[in-house]
C-alpha atoms as a PDB file:
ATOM      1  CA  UNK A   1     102.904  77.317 107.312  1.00  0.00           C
ATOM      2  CA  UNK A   2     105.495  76.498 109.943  1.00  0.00           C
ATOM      3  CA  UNK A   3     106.912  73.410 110.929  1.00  0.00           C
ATOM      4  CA  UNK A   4     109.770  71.693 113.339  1.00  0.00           C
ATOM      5  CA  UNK A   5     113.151  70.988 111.518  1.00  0.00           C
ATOM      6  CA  UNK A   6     113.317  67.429 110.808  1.00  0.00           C
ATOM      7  CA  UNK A   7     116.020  67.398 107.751  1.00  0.00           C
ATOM      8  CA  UNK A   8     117.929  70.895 108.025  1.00  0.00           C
ATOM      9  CA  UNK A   9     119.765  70.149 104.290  1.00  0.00           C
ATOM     10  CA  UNK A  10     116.562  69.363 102.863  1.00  0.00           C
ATOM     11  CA  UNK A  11     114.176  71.597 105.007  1.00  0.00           C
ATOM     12  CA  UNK A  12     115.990  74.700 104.546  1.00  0.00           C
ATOM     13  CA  UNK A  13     119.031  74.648 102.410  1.00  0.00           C
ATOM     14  CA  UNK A  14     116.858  72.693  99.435  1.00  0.00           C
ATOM     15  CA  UNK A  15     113.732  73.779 100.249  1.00  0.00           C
ATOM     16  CA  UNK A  16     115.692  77.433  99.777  1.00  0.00           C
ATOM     17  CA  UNK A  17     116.692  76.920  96.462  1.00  0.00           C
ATOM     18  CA  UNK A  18     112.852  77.354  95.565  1.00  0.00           C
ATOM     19  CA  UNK A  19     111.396  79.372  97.804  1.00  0.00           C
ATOM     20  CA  UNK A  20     112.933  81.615 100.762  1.00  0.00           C
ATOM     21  CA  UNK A  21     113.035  79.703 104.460  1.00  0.00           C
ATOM     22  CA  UNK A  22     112.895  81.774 107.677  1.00  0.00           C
ATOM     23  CA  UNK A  23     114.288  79.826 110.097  1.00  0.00           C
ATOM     24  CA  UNK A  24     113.133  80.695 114.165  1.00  0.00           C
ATOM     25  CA  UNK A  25     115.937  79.331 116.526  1.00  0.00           C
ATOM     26  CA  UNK A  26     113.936  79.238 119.785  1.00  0.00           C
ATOM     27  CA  UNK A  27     113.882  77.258 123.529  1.00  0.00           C
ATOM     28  CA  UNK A  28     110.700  76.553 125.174  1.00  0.00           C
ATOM     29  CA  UNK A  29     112.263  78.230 128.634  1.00  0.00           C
ATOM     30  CA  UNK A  30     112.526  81.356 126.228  1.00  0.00           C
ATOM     31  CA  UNK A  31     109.899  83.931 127.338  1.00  0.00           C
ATOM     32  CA  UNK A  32     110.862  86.711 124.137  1.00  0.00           C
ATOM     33  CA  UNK A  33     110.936  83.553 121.857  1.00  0.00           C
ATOM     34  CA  UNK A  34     107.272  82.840 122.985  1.00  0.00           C
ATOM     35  CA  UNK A  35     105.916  86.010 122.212  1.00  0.00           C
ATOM     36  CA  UNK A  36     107.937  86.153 118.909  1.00  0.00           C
ATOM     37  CA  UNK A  37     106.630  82.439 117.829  1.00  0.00           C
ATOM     38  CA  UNK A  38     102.928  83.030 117.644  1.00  0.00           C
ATOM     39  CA  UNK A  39     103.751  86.146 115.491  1.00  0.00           C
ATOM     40  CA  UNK A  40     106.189  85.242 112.952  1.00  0.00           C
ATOM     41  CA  UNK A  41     104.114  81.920 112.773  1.00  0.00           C
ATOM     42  CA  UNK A  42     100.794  84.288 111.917  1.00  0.00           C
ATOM     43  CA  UNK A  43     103.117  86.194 109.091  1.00  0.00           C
ATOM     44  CA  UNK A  44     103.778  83.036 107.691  1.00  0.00           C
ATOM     45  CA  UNK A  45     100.048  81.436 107.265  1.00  0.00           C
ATOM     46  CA  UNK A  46      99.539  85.144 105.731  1.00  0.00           C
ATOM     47  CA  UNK A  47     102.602  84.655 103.263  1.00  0.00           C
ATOM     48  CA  UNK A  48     100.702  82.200 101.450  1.00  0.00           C
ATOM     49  CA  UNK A  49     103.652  80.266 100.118  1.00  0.00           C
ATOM     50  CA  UNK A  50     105.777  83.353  99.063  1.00  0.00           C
ATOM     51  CA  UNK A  51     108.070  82.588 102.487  1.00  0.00           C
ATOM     52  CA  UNK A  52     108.330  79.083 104.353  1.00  0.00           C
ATOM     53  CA  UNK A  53     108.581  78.761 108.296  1.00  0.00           C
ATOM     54  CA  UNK A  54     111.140  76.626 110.154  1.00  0.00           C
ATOM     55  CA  UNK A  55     111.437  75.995 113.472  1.00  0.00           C
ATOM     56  CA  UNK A  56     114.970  74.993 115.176  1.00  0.00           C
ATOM     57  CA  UNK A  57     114.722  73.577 118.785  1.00  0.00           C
ATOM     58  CA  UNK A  58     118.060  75.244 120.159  1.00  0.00           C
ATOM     59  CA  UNK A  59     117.943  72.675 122.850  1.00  0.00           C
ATOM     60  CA  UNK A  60     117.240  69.989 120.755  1.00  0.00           C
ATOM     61  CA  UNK A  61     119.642  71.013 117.729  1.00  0.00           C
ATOM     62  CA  UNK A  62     122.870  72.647 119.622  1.00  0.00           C
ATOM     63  CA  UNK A  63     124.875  71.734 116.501  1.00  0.00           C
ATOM     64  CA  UNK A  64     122.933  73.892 114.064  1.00  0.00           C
ATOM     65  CA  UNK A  65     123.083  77.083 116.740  1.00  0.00           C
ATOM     66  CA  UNK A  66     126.439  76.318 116.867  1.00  0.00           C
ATOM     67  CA  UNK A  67     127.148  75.998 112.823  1.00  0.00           C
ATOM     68  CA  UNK A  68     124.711  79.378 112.352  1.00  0.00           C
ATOM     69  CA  UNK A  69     126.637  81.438 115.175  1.00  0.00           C
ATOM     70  CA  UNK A  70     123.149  81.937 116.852  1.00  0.00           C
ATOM     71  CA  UNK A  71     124.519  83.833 119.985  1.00  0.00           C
ATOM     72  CA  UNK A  72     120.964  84.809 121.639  1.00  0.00           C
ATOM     73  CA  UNK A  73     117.554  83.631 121.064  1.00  0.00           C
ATOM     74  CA  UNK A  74     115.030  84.135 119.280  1.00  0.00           C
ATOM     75  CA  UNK A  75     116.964  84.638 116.654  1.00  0.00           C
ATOM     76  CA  UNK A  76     115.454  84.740 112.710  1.00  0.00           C
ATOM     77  CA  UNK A  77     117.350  83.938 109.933  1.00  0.00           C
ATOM     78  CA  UNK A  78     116.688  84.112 106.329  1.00  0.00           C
ATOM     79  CA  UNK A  79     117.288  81.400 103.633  1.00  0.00           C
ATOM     80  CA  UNK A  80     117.944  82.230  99.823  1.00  0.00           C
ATOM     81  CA  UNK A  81     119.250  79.782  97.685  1.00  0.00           C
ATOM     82  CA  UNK A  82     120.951  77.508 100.658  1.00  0.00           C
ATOM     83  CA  UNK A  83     122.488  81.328 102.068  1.00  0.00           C
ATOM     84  CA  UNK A  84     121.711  83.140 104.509  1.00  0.00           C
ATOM     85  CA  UNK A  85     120.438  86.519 103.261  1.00  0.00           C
ATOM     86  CA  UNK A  86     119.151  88.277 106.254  1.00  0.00           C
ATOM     87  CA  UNK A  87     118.701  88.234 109.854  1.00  0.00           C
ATOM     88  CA  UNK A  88     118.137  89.977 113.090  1.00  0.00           C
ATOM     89  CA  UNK A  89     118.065  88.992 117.169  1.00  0.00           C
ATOM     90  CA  UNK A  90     115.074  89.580 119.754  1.00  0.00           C
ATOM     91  CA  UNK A  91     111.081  89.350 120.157  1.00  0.00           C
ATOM     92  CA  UNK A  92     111.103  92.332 117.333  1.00  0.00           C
ATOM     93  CA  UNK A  93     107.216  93.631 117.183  1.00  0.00           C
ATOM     94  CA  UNK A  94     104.983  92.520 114.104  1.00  0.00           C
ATOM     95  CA  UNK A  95     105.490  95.857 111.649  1.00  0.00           C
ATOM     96  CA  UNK A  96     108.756  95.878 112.710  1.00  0.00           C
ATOM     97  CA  UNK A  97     109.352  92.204 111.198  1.00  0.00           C
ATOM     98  CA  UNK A  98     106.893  93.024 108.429  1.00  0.00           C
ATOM     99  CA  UNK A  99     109.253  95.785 107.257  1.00  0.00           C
ATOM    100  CA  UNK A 100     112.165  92.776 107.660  1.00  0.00           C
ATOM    101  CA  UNK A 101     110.385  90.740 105.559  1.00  0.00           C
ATOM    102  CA  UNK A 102     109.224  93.767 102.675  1.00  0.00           C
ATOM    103  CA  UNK A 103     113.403  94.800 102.835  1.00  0.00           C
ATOM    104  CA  UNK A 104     114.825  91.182 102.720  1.00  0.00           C
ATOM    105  CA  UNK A 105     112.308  89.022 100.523  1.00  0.00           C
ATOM    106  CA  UNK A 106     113.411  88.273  97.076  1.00  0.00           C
ATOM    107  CA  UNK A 107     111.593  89.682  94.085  1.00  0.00           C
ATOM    108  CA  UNK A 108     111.827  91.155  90.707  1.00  0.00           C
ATOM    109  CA  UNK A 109     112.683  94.676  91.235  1.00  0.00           C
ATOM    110  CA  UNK A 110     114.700  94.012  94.367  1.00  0.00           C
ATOM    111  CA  UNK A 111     116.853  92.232  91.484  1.00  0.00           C
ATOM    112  CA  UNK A 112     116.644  94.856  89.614  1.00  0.00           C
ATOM    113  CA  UNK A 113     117.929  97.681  91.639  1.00  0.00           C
ATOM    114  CA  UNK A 114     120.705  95.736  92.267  1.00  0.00           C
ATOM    115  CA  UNK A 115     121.327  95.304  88.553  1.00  0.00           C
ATOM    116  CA  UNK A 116     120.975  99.132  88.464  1.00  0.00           C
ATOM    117  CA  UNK A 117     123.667  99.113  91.247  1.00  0.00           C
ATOM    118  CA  UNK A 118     126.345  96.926  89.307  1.00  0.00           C
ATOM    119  CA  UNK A 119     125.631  99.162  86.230  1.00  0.00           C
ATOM    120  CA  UNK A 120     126.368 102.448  88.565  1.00  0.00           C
ATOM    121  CA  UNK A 121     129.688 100.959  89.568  1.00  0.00           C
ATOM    122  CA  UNK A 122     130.441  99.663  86.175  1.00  0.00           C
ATOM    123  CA  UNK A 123     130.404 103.362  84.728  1.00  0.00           C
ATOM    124  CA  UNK A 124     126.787 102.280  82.956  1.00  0.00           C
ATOM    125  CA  UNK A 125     124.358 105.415  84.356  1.00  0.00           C
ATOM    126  CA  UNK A 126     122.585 105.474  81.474  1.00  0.00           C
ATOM    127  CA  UNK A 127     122.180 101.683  81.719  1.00  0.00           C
ATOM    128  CA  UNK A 128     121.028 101.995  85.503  1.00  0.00           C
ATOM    129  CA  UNK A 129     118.506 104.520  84.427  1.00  0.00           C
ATOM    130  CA  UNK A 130     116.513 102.747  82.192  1.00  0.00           C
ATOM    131  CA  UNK A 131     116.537 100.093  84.581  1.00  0.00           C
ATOM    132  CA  UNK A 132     115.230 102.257  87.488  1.00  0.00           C
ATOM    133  CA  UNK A 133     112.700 103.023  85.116  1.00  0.00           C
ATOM    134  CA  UNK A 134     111.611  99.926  83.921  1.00  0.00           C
ATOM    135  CA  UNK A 135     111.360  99.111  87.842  1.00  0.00           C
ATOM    136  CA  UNK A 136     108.699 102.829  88.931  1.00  0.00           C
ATOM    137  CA  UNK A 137     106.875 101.541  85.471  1.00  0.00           C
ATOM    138  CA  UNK A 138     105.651  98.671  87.420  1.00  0.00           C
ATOM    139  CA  UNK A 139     105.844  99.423  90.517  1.00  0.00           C
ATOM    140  CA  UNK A 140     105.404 103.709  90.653  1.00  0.00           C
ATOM    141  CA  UNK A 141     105.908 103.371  94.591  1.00  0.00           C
ATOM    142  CA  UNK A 142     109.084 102.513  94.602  1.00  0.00           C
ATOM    143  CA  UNK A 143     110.950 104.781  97.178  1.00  0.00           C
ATOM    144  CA  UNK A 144     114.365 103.155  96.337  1.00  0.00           C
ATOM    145  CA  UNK A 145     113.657 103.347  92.428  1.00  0.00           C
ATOM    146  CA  UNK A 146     113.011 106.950  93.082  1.00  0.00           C
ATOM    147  CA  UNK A 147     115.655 107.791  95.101  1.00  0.00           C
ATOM    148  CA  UNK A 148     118.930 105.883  93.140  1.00  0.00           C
ATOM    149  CA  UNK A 149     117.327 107.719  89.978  1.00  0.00           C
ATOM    150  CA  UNK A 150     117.018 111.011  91.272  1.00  0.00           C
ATOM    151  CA  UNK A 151     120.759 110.743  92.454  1.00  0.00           C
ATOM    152  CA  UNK A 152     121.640 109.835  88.555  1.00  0.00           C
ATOM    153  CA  UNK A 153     119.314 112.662  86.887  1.00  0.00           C
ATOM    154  CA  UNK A 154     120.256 115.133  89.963  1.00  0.00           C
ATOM    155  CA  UNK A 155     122.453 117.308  88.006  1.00  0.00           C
ATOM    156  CA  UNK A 156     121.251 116.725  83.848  1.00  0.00           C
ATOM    157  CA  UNK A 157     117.505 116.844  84.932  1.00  0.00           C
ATOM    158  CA  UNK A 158     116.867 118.412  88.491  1.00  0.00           C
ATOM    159  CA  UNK A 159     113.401 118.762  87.789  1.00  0.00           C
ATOM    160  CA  UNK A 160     112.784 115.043  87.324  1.00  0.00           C
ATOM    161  CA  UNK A 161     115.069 114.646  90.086  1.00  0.00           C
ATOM    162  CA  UNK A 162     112.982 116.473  92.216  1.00  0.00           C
ATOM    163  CA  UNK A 163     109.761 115.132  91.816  1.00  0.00           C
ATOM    164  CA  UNK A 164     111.404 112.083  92.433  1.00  0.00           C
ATOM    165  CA  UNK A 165     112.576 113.004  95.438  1.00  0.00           C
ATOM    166  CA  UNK A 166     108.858 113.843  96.645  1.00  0.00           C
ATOM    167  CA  UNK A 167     108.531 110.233  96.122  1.00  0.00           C
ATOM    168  CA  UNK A 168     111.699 108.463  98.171  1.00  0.00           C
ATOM    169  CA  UNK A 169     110.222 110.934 101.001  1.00  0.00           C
ATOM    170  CA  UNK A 170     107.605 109.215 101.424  1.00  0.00           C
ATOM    171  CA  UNK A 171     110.104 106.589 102.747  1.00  0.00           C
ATOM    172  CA  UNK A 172     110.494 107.304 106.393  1.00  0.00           C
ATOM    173  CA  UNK A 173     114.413 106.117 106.272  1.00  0.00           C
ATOM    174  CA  UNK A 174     114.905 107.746 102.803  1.00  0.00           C
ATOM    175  CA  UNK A 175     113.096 110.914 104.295  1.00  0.00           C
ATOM    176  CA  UNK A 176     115.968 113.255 105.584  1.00  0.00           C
ATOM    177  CA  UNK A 177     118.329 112.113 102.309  1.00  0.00           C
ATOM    178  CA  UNK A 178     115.634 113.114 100.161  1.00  0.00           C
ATOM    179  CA  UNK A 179     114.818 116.563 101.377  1.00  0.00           C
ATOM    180  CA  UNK A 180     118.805 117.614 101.869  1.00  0.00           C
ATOM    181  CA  UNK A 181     119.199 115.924  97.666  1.00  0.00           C
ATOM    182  CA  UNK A 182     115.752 117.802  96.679  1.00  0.00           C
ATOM    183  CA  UNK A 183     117.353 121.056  98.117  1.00  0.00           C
ATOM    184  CA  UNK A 184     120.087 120.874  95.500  1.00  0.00           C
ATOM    185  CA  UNK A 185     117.610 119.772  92.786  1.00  0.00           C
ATOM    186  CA  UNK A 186     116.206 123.252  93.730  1.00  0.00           C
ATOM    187  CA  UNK A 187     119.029 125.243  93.264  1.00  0.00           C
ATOM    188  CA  UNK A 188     120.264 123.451  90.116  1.00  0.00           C
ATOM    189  CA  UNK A 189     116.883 123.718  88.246  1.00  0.00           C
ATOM    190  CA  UNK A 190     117.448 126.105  85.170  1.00  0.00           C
ATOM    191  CA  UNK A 191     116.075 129.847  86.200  1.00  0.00           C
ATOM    192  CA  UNK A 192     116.474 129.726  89.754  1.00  0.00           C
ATOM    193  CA  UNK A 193     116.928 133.053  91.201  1.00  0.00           C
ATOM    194  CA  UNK A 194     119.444 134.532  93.911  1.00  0.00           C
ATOM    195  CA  UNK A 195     118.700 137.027  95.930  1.00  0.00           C
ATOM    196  CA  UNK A 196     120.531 139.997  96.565  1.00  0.00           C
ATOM    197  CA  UNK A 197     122.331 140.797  99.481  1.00  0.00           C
ATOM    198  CA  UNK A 198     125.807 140.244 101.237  1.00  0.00           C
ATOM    199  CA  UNK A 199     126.840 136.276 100.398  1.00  0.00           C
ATOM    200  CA  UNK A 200     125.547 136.591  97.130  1.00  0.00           C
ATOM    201  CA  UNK A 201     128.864 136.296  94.897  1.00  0.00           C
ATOM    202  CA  UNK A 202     130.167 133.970  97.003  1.00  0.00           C
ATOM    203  CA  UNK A 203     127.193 131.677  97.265  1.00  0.00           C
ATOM    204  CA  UNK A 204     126.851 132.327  93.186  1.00  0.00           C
ATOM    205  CA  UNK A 205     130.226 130.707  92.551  1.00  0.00           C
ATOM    206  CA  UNK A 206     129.771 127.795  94.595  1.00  0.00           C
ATOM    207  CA  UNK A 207     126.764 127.135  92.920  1.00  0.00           C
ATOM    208  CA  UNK A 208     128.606 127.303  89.256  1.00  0.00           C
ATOM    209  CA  UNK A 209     130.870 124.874  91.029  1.00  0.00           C
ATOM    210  CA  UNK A 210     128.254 122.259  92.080  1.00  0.00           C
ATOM    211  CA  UNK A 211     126.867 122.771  88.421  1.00  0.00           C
ATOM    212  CA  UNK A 212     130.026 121.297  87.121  1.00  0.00           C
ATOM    213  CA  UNK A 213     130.235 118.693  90.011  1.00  0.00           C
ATOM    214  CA  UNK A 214     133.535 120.249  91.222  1.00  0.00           C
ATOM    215  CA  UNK A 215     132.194 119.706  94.934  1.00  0.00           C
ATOM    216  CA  UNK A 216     135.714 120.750  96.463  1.00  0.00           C
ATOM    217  CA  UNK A 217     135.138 124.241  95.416  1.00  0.00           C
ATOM    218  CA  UNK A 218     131.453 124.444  95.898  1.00  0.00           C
ATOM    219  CA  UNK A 219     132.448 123.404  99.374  1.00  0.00           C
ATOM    220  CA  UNK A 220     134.713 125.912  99.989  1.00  0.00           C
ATOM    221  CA  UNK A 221     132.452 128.739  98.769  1.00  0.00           C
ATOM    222  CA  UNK A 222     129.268 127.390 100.824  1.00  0.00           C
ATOM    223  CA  UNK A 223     131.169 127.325 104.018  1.00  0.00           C
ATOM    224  CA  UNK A 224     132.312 130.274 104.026  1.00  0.00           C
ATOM    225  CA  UNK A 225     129.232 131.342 103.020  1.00  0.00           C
ATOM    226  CA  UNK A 226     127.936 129.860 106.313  1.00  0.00           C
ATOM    227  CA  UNK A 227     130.968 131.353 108.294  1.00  0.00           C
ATOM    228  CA  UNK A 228     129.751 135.022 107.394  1.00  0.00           C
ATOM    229  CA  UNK A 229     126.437 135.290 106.364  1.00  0.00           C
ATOM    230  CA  UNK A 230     124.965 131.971 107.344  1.00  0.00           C
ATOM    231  CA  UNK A 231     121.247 133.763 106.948  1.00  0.00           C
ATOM    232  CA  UNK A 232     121.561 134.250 103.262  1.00  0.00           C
ATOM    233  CA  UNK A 233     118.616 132.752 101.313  1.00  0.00           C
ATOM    234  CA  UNK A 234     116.836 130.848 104.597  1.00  0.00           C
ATOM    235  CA  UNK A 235     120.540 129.800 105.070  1.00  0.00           C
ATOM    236  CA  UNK A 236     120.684 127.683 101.920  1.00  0.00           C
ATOM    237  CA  UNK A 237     124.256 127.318 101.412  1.00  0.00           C
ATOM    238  CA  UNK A 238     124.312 125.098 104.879  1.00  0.00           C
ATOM    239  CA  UNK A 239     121.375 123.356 103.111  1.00  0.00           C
ATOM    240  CA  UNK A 240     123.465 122.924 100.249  1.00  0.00           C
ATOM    241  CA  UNK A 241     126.415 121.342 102.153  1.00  0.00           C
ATOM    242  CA  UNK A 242     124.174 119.049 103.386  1.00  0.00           C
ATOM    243  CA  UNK A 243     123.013 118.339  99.998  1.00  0.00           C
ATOM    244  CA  UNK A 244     126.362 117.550  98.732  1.00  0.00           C
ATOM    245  CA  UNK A 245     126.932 115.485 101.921  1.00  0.00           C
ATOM    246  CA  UNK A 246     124.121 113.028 101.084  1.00  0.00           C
ATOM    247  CA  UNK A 247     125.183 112.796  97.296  1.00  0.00           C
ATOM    248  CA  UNK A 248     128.398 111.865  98.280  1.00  0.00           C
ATOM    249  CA  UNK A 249     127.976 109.737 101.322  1.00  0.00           C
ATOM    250  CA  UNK A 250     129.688 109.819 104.722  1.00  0.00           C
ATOM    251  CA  UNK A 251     132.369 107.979 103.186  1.00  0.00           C
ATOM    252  CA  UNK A 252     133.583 109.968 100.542  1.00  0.00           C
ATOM    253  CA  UNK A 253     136.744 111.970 100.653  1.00  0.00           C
ATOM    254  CA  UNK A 254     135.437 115.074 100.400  1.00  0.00           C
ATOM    255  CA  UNK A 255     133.316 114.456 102.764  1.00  0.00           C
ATOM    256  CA  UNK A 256     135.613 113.490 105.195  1.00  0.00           C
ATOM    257  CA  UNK A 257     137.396 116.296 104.213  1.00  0.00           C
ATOM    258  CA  UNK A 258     135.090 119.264 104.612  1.00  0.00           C
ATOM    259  CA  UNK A 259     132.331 117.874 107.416  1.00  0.00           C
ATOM    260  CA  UNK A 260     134.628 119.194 110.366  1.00  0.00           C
ATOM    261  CA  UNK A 261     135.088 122.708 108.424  1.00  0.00           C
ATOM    262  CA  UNK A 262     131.845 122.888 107.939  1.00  0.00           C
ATOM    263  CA  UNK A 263     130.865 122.415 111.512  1.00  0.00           C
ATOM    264  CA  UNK A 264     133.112 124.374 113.012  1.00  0.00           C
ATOM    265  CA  UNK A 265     131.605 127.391 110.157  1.00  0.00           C
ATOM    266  CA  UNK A 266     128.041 126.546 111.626  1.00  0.00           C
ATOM    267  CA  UNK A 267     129.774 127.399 115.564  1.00  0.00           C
END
C-alpha cells in the first residue's frame, strides 16, 4: 500500500516504530521518478504489510528534502524505528531494489548476526558461534550465517569451514571471499598433502605459520614462494595470500603491510 505524506511525524517516524516506512521523494516533472513509482509501488502491494509506502511530493514538501539531505530524485529512504536505516538514489531496476529491500529489511536473524557481530568484537567467538548456528538452523540458506561462521571455525574446524564456504558462494557478492577463505580451509584440513618439488620447504613453513595464525610469517614464506616458484602446487601459495587477505580484510595491518610485496612477487 502506498500513500501521499499527509503527517510526516506520524506517517513515517510513528508509523516506523511498528513497522518499516520506505519513503519515495519524487516530482511529477521527474521522468526516472516515474518509472521508479509504479515499481516500488508494485513491491509494496506485494509486501503485504511487512514494509509501508510513503510518498513525499519534493515540490510540495521542500522542507522535508531539505531536513533528509535528498540531493537528487527519486530518492528512497528507509524508516526503522523513526531512523533512517537505508537508502539509495536513481530509477534502480526491480531485482535490483528487491535485493535493497532482502539486505535492509528488519528481521530476526538480521538481528541476530549482528548480535553474533558484537559477540566477535567483544572477544565472545564461541558465543557468536552458537548464534550463527541457531540462525542456518532456521534458516540453512543463510549465505552471511555461513560465511561469518566459517571465518570463526576456519582454523579449529576447516572442514566445517569449508562446506560452509560452498554455501556463502552461492552468494554472488560473498562469491570471490568464499573461494580465496575455502582455499585455506583446504590447506589447513588435517592430512593434506604437499607435493614435492622446488618451493616445497618454503611453502611447508608458511603453512605451519598460518596453522598458528602467525600471518606475518606465513606471509613472508608464501611470497617468496610466489617470487621463485610461483607454479608450485597450481600456484597455491598466491592462493593462499589471497586467502589470508580476505580473513584479514583490506584494512588490516598486515595487510597493508604485505599487499604491495606481494604484488610486486606476482611481477
Amino acid at each position: 500500500m502506498a500513500f501521499e505524506v499527509q503527517n510526516f511525524a506520524q506517517d513515517v517516524l510513528e508509523a516506523s516504530q511498528q513497522t518499516p516506512v520506505v519513503v519515495d521523494f519524487w516530482a511529477p516533472w521527474c521522468g526516472p521518478c516515474q518509472f521508479l513509482g509504479p515499481v516500488i509501488e508494485k513491491l509494496a502491494r506485494e509486501a503485504d504489510g511487512q514494509w509501508q509506502l510513503v510518498k513525499v511530493n519534493s515540490d510540495e514538501h521542500p522542507e522535508l528534502s531539505a531536513q533528509y539531505r535528498v540531493q537528487g530524485i527519486p530518492a528512497v529512504k528507509m524508516f526503522v524505528e523513526g531512523r533512517v536505516a537505508a537508502e539509495f538514489t536513481g530509477a534502480l531496476p526491480e531485482p535490483a531494489i528487491r535485493r535493497w529491500l532482502a539486505q535492509h529489511l528488519p528481521s530476526a536473524s538480521r538481528k541476530a548476526l549482528q548480535m553474533a557481530q558484537q559477540l566477535i568484537q567483544a572477544g565472545q567467538p564461541e558465543a557468536a558461534a552458537q548464534q550463527l548456528a541457531q540462525v542456518l538452523a532456521q534458516e540453512p540458506q543463510n549465505a552471511q550465517a555461513a560465511m561469518a561462521l566459517a571465518r570463526l571455525r576456519l582454523f579449529d574446524q576447516p572442514a566445517q569451514a569449508a562446506e560452509l564456504l560452498r554455501l556463502a558462494e552461492r552468494d554472488g557478492e560473498l562469491l570471490q571471499t568464499a573461494e580465496q577463505l575455502a582455499h585455506l580451509a583446504h590447506l589447513l584440513a588435517p592430512g593434506a598433502g604437499l607435493p614435492a618439488g622446488p618451493g616445497q620447504a618454503t611453502f611447508q613453513a608458511g603453512l605451519a605459520a598460518l596453522a598458528t595464525r602467525d600471518f606475518g610469517a606465513a606471509l613472508e614464506a608464501f611470497i617468496q614462494v610466489v617470487a621463485t616458484h610461483r607454479a608450485y602446487h597450481e600456484k597455491a601459495a598466491e592462493k593462499a595470500c589471497l586467502g589470508i587477505f580476505a580473513y584479514l580484510g583490506e584494512g588490516h595491518e598486515i595487510t597493508k603491510q604485505y599487499r604491495r610485496r606481494f604484488g610486486m612477487a606476482l611481477y
